[in-house]
C-alpha atoms as a PDB file:
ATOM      1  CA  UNK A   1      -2.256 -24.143   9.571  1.00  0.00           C
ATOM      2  CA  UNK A   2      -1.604 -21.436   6.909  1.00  0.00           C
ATOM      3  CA  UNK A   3      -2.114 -22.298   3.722  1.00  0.00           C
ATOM      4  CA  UNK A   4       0.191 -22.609   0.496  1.00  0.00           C
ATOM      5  CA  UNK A   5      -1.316 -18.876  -0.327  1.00  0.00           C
ATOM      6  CA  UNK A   6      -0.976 -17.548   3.069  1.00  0.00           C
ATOM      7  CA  UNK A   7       2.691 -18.833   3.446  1.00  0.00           C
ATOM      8  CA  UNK A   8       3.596 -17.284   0.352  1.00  0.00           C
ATOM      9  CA  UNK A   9       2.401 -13.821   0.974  1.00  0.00           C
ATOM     10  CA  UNK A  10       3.722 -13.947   4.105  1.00  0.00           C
ATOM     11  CA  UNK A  11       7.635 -14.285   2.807  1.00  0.00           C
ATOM     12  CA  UNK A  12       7.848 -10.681   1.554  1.00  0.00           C
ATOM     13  CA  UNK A  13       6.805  -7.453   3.312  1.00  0.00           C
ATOM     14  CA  UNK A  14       5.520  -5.232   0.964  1.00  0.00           C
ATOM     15  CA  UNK A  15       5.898  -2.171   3.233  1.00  0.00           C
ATOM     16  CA  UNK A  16       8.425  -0.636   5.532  1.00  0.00           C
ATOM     17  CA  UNK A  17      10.020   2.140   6.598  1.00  0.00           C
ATOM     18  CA  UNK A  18      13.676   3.422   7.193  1.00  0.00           C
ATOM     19  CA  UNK A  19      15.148   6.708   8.707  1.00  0.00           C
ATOM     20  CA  UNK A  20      15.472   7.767   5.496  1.00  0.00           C
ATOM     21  CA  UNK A  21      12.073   8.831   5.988  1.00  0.00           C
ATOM     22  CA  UNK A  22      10.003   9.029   9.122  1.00  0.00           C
ATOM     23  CA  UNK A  23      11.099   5.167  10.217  1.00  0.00           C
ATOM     24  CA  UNK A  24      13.029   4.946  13.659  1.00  0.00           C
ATOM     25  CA  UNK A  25      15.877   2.692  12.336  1.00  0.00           C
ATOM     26  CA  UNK A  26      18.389   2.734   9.915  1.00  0.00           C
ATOM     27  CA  UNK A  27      18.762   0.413   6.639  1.00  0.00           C
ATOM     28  CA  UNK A  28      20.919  -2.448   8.105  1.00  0.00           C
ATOM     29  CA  UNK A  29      18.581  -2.888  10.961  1.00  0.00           C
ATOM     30  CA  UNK A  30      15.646  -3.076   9.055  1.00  0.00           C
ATOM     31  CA  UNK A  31      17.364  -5.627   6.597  1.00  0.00           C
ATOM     32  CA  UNK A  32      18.605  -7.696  10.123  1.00  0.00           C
ATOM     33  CA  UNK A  33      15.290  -7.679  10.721  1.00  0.00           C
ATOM     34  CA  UNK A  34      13.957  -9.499   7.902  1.00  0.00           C
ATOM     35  CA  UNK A  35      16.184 -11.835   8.465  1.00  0.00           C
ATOM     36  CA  UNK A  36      15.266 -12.766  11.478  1.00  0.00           C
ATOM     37  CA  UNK A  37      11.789 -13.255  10.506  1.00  0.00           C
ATOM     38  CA  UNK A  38      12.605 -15.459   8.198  1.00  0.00           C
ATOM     39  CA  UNK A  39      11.584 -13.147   4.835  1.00  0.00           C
ATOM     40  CA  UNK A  40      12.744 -14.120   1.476  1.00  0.00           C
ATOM     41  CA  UNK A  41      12.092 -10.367   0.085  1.00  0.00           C
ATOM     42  CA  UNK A  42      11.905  -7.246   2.008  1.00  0.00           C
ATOM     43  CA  UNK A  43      10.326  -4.016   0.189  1.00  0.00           C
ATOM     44  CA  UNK A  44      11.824  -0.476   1.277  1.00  0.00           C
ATOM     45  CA  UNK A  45       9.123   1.764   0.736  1.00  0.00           C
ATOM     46  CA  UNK A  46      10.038   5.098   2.143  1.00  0.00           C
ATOM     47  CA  UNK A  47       7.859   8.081   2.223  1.00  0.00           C
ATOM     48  CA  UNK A  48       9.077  10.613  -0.635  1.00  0.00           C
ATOM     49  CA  UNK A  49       7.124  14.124  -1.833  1.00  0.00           C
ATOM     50  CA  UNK A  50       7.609  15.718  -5.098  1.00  0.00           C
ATOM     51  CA  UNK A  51      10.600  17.753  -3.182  1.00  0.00           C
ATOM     52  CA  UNK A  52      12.206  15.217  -1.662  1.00  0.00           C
ATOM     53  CA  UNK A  53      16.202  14.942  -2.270  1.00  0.00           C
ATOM     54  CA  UNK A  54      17.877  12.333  -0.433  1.00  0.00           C
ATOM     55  CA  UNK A  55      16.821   9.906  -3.378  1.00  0.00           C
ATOM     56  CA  UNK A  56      20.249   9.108  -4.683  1.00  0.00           C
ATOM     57  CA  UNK A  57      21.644   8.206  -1.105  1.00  0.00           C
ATOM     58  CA  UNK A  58      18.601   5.548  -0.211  1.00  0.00           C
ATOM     59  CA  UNK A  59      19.039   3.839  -3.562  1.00  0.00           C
ATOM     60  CA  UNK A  60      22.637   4.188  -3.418  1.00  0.00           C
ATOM     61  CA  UNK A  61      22.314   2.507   0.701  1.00  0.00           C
ATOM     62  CA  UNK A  62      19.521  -0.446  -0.688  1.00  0.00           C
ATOM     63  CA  UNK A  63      22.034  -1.455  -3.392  1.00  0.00           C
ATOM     64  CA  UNK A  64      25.163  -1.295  -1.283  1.00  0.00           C
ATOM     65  CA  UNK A  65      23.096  -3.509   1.465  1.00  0.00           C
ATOM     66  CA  UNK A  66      22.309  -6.270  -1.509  1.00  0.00           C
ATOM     67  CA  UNK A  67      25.668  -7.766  -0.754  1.00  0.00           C
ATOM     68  CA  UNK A  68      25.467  -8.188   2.858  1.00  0.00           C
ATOM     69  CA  UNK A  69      21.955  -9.980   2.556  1.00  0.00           C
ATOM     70  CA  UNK A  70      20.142 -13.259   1.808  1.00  0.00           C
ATOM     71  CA  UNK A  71      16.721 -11.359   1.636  1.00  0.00           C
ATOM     72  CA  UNK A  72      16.325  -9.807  -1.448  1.00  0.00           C
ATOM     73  CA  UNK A  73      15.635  -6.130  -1.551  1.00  0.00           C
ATOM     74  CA  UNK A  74      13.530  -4.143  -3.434  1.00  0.00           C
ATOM     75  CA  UNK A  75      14.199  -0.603  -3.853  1.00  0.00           C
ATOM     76  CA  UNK A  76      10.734   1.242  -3.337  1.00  0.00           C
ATOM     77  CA  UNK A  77       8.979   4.525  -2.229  1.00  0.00           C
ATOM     78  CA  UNK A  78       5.319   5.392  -0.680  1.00  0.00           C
ATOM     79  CA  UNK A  79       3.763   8.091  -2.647  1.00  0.00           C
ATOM     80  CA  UNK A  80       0.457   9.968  -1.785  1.00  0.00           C
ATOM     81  CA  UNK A  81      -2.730   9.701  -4.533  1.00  0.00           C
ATOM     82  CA  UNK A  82      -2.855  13.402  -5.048  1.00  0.00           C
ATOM     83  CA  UNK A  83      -6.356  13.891  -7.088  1.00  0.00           C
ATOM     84  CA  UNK A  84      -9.588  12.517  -8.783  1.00  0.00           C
ATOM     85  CA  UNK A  85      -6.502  12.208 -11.266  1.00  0.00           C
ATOM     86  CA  UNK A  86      -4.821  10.012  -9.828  1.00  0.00           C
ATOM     87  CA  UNK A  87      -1.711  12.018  -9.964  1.00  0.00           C
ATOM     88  CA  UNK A  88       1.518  11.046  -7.597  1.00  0.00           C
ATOM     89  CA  UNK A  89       3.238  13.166  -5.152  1.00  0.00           C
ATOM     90  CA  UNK A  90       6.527  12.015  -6.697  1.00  0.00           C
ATOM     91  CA  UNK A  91      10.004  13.688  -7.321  1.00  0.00           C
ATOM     92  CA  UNK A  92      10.831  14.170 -11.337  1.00  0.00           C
ATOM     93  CA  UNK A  93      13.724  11.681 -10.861  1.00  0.00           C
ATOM     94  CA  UNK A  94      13.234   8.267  -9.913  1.00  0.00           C
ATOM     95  CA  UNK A  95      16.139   6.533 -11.013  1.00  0.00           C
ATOM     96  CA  UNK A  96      17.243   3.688  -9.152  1.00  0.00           C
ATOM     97  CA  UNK A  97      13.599   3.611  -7.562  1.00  0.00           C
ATOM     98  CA  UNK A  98      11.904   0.298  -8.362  1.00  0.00           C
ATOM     99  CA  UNK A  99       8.599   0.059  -6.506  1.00  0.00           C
ATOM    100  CA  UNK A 100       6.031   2.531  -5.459  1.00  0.00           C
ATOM    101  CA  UNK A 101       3.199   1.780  -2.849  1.00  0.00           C
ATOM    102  CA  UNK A 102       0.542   3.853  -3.568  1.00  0.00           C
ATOM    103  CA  UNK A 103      -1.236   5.493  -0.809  1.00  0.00           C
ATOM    104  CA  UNK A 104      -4.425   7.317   0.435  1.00  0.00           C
ATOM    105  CA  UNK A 105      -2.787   9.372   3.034  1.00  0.00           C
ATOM    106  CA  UNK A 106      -5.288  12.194   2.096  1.00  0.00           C
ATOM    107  CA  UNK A 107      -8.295  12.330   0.672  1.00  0.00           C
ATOM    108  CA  UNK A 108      -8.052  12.848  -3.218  1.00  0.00           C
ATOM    109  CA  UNK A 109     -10.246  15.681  -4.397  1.00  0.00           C
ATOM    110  CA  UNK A 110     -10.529  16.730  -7.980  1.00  0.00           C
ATOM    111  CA  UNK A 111      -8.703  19.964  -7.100  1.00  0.00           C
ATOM    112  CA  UNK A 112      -5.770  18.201  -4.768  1.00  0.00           C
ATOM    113  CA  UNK A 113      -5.914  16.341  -1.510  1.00  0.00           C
ATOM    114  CA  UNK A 114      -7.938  17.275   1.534  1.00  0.00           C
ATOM    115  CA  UNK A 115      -7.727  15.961   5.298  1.00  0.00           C
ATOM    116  CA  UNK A 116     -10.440  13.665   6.316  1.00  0.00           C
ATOM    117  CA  UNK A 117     -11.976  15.788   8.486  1.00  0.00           C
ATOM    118  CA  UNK A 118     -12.667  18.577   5.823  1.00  0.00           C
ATOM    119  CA  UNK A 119     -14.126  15.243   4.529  1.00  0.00           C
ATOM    120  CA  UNK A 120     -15.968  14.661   7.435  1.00  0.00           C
ATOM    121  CA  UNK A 121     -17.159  18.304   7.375  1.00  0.00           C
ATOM    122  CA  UNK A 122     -18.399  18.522   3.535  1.00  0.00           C
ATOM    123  CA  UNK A 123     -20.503  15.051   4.474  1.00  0.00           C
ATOM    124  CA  UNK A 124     -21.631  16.317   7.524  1.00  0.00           C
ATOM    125  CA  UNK A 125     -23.174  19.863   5.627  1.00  0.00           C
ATOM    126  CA  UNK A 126     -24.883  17.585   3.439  1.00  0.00           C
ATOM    127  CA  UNK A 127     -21.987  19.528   0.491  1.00  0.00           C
ATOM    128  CA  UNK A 128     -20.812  15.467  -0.924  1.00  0.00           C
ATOM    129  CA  UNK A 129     -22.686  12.453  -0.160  1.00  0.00           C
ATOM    130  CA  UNK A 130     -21.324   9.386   1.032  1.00  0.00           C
ATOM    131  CA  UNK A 131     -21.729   7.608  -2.481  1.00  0.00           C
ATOM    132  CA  UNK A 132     -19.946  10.315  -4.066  1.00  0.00           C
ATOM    133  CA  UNK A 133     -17.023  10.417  -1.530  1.00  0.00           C
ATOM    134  CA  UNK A 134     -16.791   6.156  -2.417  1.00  0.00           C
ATOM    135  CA  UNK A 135     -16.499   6.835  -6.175  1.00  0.00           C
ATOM    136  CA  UNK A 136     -13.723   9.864  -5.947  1.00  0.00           C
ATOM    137  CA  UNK A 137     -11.950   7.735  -3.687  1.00  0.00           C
ATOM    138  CA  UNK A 138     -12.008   4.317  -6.174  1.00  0.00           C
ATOM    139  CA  UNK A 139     -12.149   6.350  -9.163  1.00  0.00           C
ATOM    140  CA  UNK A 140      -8.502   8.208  -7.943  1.00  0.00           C
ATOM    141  CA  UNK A 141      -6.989   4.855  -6.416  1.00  0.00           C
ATOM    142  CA  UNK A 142      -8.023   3.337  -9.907  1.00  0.00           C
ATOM    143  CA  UNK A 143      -6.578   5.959 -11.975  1.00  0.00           C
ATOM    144  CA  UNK A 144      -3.250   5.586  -9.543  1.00  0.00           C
ATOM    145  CA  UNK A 145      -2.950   2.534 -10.787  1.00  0.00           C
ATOM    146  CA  UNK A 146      -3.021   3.059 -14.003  1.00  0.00           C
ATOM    147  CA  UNK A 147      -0.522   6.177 -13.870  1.00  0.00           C
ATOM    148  CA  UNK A 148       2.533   4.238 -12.333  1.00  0.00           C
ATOM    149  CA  UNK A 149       5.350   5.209 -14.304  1.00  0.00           C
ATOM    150  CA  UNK A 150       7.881   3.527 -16.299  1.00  0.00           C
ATOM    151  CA  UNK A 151       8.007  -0.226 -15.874  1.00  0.00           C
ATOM    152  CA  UNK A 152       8.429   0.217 -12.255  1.00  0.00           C
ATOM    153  CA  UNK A 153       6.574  -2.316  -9.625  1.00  0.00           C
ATOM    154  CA  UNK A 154       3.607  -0.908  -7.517  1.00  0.00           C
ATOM    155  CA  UNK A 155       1.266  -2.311  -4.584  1.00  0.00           C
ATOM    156  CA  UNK A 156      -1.764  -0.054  -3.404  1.00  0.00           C
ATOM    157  CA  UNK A 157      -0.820   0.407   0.406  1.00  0.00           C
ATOM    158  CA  UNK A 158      -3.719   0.502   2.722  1.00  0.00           C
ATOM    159  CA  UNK A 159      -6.626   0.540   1.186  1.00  0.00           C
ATOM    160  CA  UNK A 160      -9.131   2.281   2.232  1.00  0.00           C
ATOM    161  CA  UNK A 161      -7.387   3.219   5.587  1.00  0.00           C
ATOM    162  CA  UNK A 162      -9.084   6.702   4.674  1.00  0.00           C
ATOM    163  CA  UNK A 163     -12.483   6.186   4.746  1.00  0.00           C
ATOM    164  CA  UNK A 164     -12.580   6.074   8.465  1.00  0.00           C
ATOM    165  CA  UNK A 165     -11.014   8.666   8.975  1.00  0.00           C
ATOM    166  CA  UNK A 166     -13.531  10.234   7.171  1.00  0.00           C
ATOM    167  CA  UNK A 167     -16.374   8.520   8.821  1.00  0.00           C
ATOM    168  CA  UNK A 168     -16.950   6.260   6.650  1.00  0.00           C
ATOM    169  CA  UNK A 169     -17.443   1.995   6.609  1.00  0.00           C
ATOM    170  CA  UNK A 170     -15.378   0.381   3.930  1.00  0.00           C
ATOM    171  CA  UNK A 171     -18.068  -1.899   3.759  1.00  0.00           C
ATOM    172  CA  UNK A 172     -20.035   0.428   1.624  1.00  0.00           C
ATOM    173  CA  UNK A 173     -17.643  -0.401  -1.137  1.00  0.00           C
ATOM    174  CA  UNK A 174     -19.934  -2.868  -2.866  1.00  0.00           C
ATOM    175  CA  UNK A 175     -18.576  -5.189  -5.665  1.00  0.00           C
ATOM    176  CA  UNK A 176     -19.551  -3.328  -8.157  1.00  0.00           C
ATOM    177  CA  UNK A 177     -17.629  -0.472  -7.488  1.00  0.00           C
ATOM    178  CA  UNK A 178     -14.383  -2.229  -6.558  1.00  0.00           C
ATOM    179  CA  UNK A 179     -14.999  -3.736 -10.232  1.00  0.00           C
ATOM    180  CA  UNK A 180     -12.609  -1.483 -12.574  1.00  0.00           C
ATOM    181  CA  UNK A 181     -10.113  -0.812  -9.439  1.00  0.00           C
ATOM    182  CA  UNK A 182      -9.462  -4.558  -9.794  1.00  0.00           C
ATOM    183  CA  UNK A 183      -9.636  -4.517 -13.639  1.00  0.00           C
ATOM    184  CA  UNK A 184      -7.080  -2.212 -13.225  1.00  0.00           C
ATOM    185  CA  UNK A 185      -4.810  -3.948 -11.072  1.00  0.00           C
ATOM    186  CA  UNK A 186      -5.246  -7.044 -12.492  1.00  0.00           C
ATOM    187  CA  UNK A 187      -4.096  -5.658 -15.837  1.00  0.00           C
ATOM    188  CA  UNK A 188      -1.193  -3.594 -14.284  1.00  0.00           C
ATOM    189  CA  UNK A 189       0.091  -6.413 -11.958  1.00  0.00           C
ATOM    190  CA  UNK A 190      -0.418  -4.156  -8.857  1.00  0.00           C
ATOM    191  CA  UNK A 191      -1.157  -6.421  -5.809  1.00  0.00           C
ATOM    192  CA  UNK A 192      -3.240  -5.281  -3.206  1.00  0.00           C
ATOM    193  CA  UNK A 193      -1.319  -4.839   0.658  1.00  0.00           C
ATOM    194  CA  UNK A 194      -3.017  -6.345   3.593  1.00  0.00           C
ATOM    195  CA  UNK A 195      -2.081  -3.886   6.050  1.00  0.00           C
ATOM    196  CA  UNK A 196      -0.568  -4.810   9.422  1.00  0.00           C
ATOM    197  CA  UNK A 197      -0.589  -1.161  10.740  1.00  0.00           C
ATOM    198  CA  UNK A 198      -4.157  -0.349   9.812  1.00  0.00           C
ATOM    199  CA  UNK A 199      -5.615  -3.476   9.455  1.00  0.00           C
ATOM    200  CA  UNK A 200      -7.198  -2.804   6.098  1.00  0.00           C
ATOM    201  CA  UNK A 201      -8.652  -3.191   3.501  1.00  0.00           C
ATOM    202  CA  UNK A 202     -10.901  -5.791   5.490  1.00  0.00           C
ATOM    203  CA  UNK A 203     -10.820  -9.733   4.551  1.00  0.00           C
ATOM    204  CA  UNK A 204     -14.580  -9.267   2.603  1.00  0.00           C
ATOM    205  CA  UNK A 205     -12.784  -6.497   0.537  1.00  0.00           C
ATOM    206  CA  UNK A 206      -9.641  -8.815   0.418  1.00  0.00           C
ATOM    207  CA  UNK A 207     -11.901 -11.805  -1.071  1.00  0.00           C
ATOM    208  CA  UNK A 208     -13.691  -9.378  -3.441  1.00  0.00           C
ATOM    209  CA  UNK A 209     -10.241  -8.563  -5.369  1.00  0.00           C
ATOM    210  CA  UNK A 210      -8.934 -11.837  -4.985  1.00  0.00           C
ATOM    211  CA  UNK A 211     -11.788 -13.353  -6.995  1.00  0.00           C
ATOM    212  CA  UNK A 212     -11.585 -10.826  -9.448  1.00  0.00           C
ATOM    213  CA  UNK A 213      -7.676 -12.140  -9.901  1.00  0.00           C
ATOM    214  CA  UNK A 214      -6.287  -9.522  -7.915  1.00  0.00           C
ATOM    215  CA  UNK A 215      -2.700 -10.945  -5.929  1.00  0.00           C
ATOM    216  CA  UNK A 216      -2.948 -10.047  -2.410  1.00  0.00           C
ATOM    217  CA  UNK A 217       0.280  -9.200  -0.245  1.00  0.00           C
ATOM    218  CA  UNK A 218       1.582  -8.367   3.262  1.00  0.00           C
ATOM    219  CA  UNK A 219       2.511  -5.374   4.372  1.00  0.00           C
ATOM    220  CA  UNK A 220       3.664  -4.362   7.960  1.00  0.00           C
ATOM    221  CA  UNK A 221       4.163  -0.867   7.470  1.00  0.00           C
ATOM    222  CA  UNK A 222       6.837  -0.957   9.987  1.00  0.00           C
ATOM    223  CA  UNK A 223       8.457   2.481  11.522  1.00  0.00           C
ATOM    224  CA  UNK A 224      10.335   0.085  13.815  1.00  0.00           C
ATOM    225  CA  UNK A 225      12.934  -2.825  12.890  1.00  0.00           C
ATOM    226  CA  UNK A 226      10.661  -5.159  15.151  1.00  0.00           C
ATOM    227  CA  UNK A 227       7.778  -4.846  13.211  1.00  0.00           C
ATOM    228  CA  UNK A 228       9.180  -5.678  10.117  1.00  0.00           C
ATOM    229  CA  UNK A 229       7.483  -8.806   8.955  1.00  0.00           C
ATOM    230  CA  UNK A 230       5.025  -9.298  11.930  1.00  0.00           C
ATOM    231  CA  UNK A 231       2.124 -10.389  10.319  1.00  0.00           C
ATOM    232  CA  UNK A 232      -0.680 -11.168  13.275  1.00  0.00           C
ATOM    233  CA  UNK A 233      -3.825  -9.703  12.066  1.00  0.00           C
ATOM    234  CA  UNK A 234      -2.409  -9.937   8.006  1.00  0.00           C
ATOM    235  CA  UNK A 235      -2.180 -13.723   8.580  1.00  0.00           C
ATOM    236  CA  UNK A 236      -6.231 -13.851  10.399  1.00  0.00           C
ATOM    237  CA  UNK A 237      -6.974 -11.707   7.836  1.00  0.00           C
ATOM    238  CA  UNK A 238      -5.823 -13.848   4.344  1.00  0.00           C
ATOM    239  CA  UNK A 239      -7.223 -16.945   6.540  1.00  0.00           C
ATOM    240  CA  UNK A 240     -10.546 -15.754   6.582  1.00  0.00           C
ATOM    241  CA  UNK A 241     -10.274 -13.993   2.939  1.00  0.00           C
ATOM    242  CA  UNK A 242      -9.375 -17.232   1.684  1.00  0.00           C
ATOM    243  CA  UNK A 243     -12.321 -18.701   3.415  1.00  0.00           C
ATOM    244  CA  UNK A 244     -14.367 -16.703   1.748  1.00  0.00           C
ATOM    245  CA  UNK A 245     -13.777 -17.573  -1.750  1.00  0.00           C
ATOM    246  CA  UNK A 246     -13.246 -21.337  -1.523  1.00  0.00           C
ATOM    247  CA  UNK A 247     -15.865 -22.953  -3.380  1.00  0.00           C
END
């Protein structure tokens, strides 16, 4: 039996994807499809660059698509951490955007982002260490956090997702340095995604910032209207989080 927590998060996807972007369906299937899962809130979260253009017509499509729906929408976009900075690939003008789901689609390197397997190649030359590649990584994602502008809404989308790709075990993230990401978030009101997709950041790190007074969320990172809201491994995974920090 979920509990009151579980059923909670489980009303709103936090993350999804229309052809806007690089998503298979248009809007109104994606909204049909929360619906039919039964969501109360549904955030759009499609993938945007500093260069991207077709901002006016997806806000213009989420409002429109308000009155046609029970499931409240949220008007959002998935931006890329950029640097140690914690700077956002994100277009100058964001008006009518309310949400952004910040993500490690690259690795965040003082100098700019890097794929993981120039990662994989500095660690492997012995060039960055493991623990240094852990604190760049929570050190950027913290100073995301931080840097969301305006009064806008934000969620970090898949945590750690990277670190794999790189090689690495998220389980090397130790309490300690999760610490000021949570401070952070706790302070900014960004929730933490449980993604569907990627299946991360993993229950232990999902306790860790939920004890620290971080909100947790789903997210199913759907490309396709039938994912939207399907919530297997998210709902295993809060189950056991939550196991984890009752007393």
């Amino acid at each position: 039996m979920k509990s009151d927590l579980s059923t909670s998060v489980l009303r709103t996807d936090l993350h999804t994807h229309t052809d806007f972007s690089d998503g298979h369906d248009p809007l109104e299937r994606v909204v049909a499809a929360a619906e039919s899962a039964g969501l109360d809130t549904l955030v759009l979260t499609d993938h945007v660059r500093s260069d991207t253009t077709y901002l006016p017509q997806y806000t213009a499509a989420v409002r429109a698509a308000r009155a046609t729906t029970r499931v409240t929408l949220v008007c959002g976009v998935e931006a890329k951490i950029m640097n140690t900075d914690g700077h956002l690939d994100l277009p100058d003008d964001l008006t009518g955007v309310e949400h952004i789901a910040l993500a490690d689609h690259r690795f965040p390197l003082p100098d700019g982002p890097a794929h993981p397997e120039e990662i994989r190649s500095l660690l492997n030359a012995g060039t960055l260490t493991s623990a240094a590649v852990l604190r760049m990584l929570v050190a950027a994602t913290t100073r995301a956090v931080e840097a969301v502008p305006g009064r806008r809404t934000a969620h970090l989308a898949h945590l750690f997702s990277i670190l794999p790709k790189c090689g690495l075990a998220e389980d090397a993230v130790d309490a300690g340095l999760i610490a000021p990401l949570a401070r952070a978030c706790r302070q900014r009101g960004v929730a933490v995604e449980l993604n569907e997709k990627w299946r991360c950041p993993s229950p232990r790190t999902a306790a860790l910032l939920a004890h620290a007074g971080v909100r947790l969320g789903a997210g199913s990172d759907a490309h396709r209207a039938e994912a939207v809201g399907a919530f297997g491994w998210v709902t295993g995974a809060l189950a056991s989080a939550e196991q984890r920090i009752s007393p």
